[in-house]
C-alpha atoms as a PDB file:
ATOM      1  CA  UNK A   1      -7.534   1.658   9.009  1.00  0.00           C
ATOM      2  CA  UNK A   2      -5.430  -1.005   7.478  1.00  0.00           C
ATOM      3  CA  UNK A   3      -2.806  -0.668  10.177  1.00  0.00           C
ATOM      4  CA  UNK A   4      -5.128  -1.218  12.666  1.00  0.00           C
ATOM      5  CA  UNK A   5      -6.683  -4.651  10.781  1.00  0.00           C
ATOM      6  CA  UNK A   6      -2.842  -5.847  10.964  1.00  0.00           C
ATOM      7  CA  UNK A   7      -2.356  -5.822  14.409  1.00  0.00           C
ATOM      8  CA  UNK A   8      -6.138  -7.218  15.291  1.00  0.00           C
ATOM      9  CA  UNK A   9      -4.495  -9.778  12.547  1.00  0.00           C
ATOM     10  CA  UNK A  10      -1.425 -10.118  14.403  1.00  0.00           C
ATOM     11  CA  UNK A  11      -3.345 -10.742  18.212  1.00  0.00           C
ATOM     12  CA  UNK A  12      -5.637 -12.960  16.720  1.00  0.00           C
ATOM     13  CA  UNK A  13      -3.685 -15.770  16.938  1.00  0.00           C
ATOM     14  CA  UNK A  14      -2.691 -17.886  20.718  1.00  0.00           C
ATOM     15  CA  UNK A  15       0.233 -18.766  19.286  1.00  0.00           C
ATOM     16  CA  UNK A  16       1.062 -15.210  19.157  1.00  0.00           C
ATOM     17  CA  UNK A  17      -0.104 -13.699  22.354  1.00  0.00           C
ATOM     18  CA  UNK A  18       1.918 -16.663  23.937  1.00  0.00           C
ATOM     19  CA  UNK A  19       5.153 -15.350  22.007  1.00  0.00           C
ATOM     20  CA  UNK A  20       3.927 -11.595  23.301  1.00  0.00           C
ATOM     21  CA  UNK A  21       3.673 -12.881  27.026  1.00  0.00           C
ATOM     22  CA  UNK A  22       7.390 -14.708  26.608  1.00  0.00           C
ATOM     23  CA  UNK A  23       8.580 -11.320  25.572  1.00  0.00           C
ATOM     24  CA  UNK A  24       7.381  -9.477  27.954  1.00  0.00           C
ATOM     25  CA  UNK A  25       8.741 -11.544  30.879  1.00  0.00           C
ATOM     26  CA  UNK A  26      11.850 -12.472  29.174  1.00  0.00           C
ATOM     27  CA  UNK A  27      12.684  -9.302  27.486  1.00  0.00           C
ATOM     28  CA  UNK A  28      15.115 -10.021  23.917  1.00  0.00           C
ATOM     29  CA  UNK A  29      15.116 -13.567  23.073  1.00  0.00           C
ATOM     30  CA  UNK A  30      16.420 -15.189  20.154  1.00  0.00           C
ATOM     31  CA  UNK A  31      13.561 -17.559  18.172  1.00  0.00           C
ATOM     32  CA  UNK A  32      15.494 -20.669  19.317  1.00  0.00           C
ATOM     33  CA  UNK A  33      14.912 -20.056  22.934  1.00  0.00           C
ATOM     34  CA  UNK A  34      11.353 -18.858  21.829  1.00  0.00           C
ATOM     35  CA  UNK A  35      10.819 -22.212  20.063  1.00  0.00           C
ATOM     36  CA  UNK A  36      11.879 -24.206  22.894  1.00  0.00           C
ATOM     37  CA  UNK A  37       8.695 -24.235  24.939  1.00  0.00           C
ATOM     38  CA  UNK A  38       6.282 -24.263  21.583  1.00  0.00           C
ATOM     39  CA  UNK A  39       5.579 -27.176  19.861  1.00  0.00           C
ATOM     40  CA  UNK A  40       6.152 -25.962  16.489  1.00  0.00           C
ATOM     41  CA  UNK A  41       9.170 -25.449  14.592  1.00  0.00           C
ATOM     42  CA  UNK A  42      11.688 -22.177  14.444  1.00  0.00           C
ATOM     43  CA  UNK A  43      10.364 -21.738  11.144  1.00  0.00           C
ATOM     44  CA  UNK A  44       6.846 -21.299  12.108  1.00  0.00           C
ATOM     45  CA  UNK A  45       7.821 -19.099  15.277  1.00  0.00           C
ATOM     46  CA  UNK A  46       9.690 -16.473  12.979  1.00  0.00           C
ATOM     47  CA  UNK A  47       6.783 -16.637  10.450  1.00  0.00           C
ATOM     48  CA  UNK A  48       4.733 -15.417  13.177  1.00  0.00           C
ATOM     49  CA  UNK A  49       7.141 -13.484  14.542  1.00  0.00           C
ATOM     50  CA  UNK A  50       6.695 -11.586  10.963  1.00  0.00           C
ATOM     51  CA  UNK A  51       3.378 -11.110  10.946  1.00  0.00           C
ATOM     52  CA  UNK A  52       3.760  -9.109  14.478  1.00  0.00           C
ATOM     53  CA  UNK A  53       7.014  -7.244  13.243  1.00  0.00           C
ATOM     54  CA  UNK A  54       4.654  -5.996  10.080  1.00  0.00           C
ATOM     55  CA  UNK A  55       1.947  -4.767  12.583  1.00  0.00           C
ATOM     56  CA  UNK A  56       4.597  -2.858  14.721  1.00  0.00           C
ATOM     57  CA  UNK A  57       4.017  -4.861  17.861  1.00  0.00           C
ATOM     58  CA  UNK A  58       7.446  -6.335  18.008  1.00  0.00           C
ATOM     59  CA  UNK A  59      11.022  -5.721  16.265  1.00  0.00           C
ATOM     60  CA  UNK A  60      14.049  -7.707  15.575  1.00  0.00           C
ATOM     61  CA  UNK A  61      17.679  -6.427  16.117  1.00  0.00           C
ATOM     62  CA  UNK A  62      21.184  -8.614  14.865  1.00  0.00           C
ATOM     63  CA  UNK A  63      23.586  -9.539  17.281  1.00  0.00           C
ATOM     64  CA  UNK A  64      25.956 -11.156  15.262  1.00  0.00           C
ATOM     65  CA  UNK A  65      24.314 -14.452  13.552  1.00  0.00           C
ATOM     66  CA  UNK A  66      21.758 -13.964  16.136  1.00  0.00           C
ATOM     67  CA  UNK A  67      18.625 -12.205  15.736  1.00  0.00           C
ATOM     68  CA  UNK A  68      16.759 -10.730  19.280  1.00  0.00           C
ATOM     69  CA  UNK A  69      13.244  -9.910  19.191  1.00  0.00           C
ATOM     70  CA  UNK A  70      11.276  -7.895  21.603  1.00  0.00           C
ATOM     71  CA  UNK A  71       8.137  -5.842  21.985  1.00  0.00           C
ATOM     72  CA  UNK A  72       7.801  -2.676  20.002  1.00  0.00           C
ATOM     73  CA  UNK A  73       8.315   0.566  22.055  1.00  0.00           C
ATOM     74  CA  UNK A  74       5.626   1.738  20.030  1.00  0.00           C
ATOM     75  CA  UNK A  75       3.469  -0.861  21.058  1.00  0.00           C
ATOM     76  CA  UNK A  76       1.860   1.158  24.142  1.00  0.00           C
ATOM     77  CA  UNK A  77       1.179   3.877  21.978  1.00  0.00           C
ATOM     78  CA  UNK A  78      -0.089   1.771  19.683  1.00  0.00           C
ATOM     79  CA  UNK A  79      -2.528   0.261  22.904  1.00  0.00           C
ATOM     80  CA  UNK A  80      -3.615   3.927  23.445  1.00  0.00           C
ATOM     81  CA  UNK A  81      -4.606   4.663  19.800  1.00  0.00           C
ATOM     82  CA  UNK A  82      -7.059   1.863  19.750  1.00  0.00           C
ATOM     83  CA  UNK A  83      -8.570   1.956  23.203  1.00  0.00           C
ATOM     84  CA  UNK A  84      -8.972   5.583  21.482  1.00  0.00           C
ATOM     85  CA  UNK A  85     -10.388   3.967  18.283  1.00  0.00           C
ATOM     86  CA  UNK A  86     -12.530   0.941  20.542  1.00  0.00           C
ATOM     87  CA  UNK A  87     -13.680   3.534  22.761  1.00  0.00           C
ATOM     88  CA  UNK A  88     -14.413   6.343  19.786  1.00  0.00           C
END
């Protein structure tokens, strides 16, 4: 159950489905074009950026000194399992 409190944790948050949406369109983006259309530091993106990794609904892969994020291939699975859960 406490996996499932993480990502209600992680979509709680505007700032986050806003990342989520930017991802989706954009595919792998690096936190500094993330943070170029939010007005909050790079800092504060990849701290939210954390909390999503930890709930599974994105990842992060190097490139170099550049780190890509993107959404979790899990994460539709993850959708499934708690319209399962929701819908009991």
């Amino acid at each position: 159950m406490m996996r499932h409190a993480k990502v209600f944790a992680a979509l709680g948050d505007e700032t986050r489905l806003q990342l989520m949406a930017r991802l989706r369109d954009e595919g792998p983006t690096s936190i500094t074009k993330l943070a170029e259309e939010f007005p909050i530091t790079r800092q504060a993106i990849t701290k939210h950026l954390r909390v999503m990794e930890d709930a599974g609904v994105v990842h992060s892969v190097s490139r170099g000194r550049e780190t890509l994020w993107s959404l979790s291939a899990r994460w539709d699975a993850r959708l499934a399992r708690l319209k399962s859960l929701i819908e009991g």
